[in-house]
C-alpha atoms as a PDB file:
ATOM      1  CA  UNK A   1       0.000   0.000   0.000  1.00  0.00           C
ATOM      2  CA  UNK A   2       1.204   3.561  -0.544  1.00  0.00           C
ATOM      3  CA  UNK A   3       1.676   6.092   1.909  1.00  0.00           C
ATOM      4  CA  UNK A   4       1.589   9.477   0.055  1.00  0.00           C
ATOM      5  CA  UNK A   5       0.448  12.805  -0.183  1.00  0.00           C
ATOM      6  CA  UNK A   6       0.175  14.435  -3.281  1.00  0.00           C
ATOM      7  CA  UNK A   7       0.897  18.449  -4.176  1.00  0.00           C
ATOM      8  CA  UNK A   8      -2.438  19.510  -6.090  1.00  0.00           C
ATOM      9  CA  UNK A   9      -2.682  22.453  -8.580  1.00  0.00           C
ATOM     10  CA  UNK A  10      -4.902  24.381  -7.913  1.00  0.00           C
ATOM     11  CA  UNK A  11      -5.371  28.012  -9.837  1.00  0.00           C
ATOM     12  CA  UNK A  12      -5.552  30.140  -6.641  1.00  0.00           C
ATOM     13  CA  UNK A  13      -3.948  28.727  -3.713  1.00  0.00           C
ATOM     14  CA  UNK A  14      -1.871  25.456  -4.502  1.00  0.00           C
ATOM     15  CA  UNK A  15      -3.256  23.138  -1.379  1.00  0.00           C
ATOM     16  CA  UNK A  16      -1.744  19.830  -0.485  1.00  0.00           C
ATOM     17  CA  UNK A  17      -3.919  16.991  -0.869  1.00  0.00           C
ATOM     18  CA  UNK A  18      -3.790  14.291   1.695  1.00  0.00           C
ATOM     19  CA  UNK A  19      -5.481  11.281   0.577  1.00  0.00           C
ATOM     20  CA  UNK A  20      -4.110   7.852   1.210  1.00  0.00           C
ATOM     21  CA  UNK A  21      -1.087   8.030  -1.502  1.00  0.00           C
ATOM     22  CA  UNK A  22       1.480  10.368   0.244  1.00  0.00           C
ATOM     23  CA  UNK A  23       4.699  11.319  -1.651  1.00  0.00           C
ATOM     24  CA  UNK A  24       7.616  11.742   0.938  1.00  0.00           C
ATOM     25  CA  UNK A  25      10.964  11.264   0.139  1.00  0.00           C
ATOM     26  CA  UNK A  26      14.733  11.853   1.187  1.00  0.00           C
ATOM     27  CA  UNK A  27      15.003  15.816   0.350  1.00  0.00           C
ATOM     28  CA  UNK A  28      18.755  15.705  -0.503  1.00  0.00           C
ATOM     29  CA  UNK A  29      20.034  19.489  -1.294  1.00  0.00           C
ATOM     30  CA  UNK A  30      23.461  18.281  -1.893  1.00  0.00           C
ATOM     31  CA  UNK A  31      22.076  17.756  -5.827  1.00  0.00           C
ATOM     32  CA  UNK A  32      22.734  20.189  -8.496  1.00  0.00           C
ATOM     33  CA  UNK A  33      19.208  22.081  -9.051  1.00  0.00           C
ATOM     34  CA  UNK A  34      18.209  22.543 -12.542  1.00  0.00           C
ATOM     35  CA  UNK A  35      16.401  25.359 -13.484  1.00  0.00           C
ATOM     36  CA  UNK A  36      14.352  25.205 -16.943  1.00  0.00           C
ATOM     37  CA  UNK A  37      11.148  25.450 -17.772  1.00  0.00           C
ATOM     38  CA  UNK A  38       8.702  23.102 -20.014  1.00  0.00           C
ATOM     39  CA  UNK A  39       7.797  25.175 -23.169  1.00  0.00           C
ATOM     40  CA  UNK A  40       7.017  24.112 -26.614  1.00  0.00           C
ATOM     41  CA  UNK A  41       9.751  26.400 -28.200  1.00  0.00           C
ATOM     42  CA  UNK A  42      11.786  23.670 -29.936  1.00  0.00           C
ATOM     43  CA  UNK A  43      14.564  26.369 -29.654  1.00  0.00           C
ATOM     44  CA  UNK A  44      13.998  26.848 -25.776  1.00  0.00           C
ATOM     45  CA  UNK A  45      14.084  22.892 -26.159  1.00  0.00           C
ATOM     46  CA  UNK A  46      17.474  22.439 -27.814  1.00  0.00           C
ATOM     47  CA  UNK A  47      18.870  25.064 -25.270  1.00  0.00           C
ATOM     48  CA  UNK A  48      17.768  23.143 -22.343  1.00  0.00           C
ATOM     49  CA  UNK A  49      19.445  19.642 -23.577  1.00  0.00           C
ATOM     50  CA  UNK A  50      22.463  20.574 -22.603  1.00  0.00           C
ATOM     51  CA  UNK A  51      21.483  21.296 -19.682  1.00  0.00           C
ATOM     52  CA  UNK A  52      19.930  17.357 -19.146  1.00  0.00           C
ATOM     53  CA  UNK A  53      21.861  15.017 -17.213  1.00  0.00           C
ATOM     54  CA  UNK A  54      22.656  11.678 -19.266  1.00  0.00           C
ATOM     55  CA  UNK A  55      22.371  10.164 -15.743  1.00  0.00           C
ATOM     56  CA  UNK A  56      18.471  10.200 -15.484  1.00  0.00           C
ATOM     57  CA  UNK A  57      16.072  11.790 -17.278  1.00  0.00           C
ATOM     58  CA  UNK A  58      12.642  11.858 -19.718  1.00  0.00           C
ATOM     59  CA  UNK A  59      12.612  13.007 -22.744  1.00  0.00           C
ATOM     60  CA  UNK A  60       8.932  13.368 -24.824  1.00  0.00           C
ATOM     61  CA  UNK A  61       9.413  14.223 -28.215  1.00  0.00           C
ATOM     62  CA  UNK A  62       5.921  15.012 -29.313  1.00  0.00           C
ATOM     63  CA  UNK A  63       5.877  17.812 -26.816  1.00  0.00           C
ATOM     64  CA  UNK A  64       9.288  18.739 -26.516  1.00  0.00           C
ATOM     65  CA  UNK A  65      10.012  17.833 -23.322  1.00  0.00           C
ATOM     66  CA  UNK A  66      13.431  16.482 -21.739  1.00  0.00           C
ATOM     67  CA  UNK A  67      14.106  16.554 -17.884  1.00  0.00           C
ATOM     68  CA  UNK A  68      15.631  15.530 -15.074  1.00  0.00           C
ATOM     69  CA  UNK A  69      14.134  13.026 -12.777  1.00  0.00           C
ATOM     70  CA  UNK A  70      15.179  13.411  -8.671  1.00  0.00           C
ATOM     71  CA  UNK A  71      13.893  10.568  -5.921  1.00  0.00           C
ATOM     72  CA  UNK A  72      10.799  11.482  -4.322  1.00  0.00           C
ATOM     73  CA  UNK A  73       7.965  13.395  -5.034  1.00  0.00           C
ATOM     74  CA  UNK A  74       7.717  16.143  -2.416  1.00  0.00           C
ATOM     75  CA  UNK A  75       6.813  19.560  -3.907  1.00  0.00           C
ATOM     76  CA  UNK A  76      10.667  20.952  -3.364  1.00  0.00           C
ATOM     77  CA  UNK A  77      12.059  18.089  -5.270  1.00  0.00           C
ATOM     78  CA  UNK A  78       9.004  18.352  -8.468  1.00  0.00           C
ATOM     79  CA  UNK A  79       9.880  22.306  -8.456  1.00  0.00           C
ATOM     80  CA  UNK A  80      12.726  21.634 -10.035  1.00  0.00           C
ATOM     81  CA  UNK A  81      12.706  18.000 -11.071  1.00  0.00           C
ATOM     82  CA  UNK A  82      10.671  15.463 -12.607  1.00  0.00           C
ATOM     83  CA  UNK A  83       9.734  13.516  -9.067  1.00  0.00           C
ATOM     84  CA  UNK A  84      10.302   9.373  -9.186  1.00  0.00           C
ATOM     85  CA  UNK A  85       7.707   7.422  -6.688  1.00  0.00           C
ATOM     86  CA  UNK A  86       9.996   5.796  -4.444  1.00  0.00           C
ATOM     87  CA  UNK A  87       7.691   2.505  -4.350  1.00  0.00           C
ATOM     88  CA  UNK A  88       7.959   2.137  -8.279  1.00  0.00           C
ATOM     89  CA  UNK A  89      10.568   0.633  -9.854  1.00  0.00           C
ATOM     90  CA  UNK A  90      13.861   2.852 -11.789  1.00  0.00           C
ATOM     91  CA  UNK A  91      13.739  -0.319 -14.408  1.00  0.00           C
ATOM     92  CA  UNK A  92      11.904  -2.762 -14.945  1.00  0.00           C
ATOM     93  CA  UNK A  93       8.192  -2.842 -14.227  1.00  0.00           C
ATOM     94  CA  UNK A  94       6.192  -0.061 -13.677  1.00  0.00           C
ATOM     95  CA  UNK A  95       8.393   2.849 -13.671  1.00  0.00           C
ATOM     96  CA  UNK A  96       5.968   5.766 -11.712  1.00  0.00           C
ATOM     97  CA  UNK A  97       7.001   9.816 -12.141  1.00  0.00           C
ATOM     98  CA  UNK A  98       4.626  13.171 -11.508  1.00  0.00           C
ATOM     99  CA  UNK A  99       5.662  16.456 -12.034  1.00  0.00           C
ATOM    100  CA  UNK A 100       3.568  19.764 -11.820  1.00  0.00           C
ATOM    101  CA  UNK A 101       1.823  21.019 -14.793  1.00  0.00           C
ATOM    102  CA  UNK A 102       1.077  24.283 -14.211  1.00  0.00           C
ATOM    103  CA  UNK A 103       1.196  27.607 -11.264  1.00  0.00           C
ATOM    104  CA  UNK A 104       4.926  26.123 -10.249  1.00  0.00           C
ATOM    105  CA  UNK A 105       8.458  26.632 -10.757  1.00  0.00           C
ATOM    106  CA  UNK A 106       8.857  23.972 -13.583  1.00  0.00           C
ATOM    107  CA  UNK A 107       5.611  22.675 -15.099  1.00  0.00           C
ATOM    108  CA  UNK A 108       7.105  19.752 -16.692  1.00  0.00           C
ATOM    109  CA  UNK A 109       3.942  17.976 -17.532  1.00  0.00           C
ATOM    110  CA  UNK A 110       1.699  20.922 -18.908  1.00  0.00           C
ATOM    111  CA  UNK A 111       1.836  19.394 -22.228  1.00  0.00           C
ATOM    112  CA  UNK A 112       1.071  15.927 -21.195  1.00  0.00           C
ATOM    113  CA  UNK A 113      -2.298  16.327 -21.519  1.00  0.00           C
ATOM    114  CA  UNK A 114      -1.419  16.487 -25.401  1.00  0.00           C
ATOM    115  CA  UNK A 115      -0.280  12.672 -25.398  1.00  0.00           C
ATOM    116  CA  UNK A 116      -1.832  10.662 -27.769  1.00  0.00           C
ATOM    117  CA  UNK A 117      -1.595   6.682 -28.292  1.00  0.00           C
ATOM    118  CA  UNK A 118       1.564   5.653 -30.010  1.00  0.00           C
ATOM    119  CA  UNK A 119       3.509   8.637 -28.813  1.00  0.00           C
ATOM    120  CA  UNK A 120       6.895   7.952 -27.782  1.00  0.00           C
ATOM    121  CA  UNK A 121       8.025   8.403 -23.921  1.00  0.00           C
ATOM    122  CA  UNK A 122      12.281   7.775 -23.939  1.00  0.00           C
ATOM    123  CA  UNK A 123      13.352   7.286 -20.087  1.00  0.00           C
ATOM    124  CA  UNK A 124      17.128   6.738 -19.003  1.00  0.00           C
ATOM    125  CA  UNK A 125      18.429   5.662 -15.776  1.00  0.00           C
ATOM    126  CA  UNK A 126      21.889   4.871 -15.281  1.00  0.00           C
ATOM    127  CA  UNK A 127      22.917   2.726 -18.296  1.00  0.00           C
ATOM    128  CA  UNK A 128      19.169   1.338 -18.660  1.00  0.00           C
ATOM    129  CA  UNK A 129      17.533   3.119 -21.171  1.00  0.00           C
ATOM    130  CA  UNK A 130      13.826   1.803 -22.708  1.00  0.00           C
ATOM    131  CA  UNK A 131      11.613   3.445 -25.313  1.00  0.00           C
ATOM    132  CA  UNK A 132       7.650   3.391 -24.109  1.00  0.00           C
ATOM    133  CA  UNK A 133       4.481   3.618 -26.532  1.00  0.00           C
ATOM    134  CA  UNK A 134       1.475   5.545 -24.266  1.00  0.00           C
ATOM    135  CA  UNK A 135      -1.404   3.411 -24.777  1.00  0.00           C
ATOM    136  CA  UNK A 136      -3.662   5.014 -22.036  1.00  0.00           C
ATOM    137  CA  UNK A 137      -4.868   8.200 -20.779  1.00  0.00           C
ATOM    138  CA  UNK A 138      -7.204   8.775 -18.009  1.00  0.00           C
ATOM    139  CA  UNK A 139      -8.404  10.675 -15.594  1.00  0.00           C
ATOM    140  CA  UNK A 140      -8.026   8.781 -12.424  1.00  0.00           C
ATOM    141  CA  UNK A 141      -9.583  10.297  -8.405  1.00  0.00           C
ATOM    142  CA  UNK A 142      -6.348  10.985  -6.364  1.00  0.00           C
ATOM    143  CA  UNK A 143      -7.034   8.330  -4.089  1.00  0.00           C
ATOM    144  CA  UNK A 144      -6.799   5.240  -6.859  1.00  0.00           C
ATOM    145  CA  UNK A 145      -3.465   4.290  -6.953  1.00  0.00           C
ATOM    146  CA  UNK A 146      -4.159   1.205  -9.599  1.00  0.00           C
ATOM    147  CA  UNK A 147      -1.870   2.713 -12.280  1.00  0.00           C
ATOM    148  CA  UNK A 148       1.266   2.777 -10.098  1.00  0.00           C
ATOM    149  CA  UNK A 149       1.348  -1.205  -9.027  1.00  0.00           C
ATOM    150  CA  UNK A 150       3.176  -3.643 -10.462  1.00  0.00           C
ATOM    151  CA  UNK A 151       3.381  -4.643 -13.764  1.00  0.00           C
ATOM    152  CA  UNK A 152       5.055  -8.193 -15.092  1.00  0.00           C
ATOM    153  CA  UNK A 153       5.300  -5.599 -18.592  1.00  0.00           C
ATOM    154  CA  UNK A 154       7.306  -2.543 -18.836  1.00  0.00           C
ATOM    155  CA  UNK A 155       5.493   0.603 -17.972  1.00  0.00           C
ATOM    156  CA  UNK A 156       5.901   4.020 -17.245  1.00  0.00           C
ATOM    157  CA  UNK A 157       2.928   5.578 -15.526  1.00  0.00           C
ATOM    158  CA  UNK A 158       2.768   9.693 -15.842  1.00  0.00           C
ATOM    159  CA  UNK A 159       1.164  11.574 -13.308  1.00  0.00           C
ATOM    160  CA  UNK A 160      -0.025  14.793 -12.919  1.00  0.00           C
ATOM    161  CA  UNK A 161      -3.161  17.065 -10.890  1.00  0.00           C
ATOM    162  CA  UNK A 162      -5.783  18.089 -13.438  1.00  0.00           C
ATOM    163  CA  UNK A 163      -6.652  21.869 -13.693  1.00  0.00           C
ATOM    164  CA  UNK A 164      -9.211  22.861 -11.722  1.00  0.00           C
ATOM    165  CA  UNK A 165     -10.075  19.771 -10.651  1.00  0.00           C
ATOM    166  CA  UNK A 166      -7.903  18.900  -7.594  1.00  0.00           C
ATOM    167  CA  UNK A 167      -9.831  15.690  -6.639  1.00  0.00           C
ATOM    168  CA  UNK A 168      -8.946  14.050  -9.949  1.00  0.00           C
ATOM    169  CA  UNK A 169      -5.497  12.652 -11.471  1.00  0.00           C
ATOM    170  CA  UNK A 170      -4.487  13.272 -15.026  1.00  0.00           C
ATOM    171  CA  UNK A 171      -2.790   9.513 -15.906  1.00  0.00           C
ATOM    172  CA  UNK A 172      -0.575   8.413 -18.773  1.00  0.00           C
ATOM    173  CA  UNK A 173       0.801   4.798 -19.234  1.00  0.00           C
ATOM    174  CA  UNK A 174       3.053   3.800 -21.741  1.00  0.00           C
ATOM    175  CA  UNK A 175       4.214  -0.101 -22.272  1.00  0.00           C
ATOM    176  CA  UNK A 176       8.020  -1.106 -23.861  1.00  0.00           C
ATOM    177  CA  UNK A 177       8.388  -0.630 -27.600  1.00  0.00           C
ATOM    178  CA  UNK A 178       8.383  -3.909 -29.305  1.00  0.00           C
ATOM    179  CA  UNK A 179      11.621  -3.712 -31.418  1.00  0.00           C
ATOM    180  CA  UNK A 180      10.371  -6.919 -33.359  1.00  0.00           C
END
C-alpha cells in the first residue's frame, strides 16, 4: 500500500492533498538544481538539452520535453525535477514519475495532456535506457493508486493534478516498444 500525499494544482492557492497516496521522500540538497522550464519552443528545447543530465532523465518528443528526474515526489524536489515514486521501480516494471503542470516553478507535464496513443516516452536511468508507446490516458480520483502497481510488462505511468479539478489525477501509461 502507498503512503503518500500528493501536491495539487490548484489556480488560486496550490493546497496539499492528503489522501491515502502520500509522496515523501529523502530531500537531498546536496544535488545540483536545474532550473528550466517546459515550453514548446523547440529552440527553448534544444537550449535546455544541454542542460539534461545523461544520468536520469525523460525526454517526450511530441511535446518537446526532456528533464531531469530526482527521488521522491515532495513539492521541493518536483519544483525543479521530474519527481520518481519511491515505491515504483527505476527499471523494470512499472516505472511511476509526476511532475507539476502548471502555477509552479517547472511545469514539466503541462503538455502531457497532449499525449496521444503511439507517442513515444524515452526514459534513461543509469545505463538502462527503454523506449515506451502511451497506450492510455485517463483521468483517475487521487485516491486510486491502480496505475502505479506492479506490472510483469514494462510501464511508465505519468502523473499529474488536473486543472481545476484537484480531486482528480491526469494519468498516462506507456508499455516497452516492441523492437520486433
Amino acid at each position: 500500500m502507498f503512503n503518500t500525499s500528493f501536491i495539487a494544482d490548484n489556480s488560486l492557492n496550490n493546497q496539499i492533498l492528503e489522501s491515502n497516496f502520500q509522496f515523501y521522500s529523502n530531500n537531498n540538497t546536496d544535488d545540483k538544481n536545474l532550473n528550466i522550464n517546459n515550453t514548446n519552443s523547440v529552440e527553448n528545447v534544444n537550449n535546455i538539452n544541454e542542460n539534461i543530465s545523461d544520468f536520469w532523465y525523460l525526454e517526450i518528443p511530441s511535446i518537446n520535453l526532456k528533464a531531469n528526474i530526482k527521488e521522491g515526489t515532495t513539492k521541493e524536489i518536483m519544483d525543479d525535477y521530474i519527481g520518481h515514486f519511491e515505491e515504483t521501480s527505476k527499471s523494470l516494471g512499472n516505472v511511476g514519475l509526476a511532475a507539476h503542470n502548471r502555477g509552479y516553478k517547472n511545469n514539466y507535464f503541462a503538455d502531457i495532456k497532449k499525449l496521444k496513443q503511439g507517442d513515444k516516452i524515452i526514459y534513461k536511468y543509469k545505463e538502462f535506457s527503454k523506449v515506451y508507446i502511451v497506450e492510455k490516458h485517463e483521468i483517475i480520483k487521487d485516491t486510486d493508486w491502480n496505475m502505479l502497481g506492479n506490472t510483469e510488462e514494462n510501464t511508465i505511468t505519468l502523473i499529474t493534478c488536473v486543472e481545476n479539478e484537484p480531486e482528480y489525477r491526469r494519468c498516462v501509461q506507456g508499455v516497452e516498444e516492441n523492437i520486433n
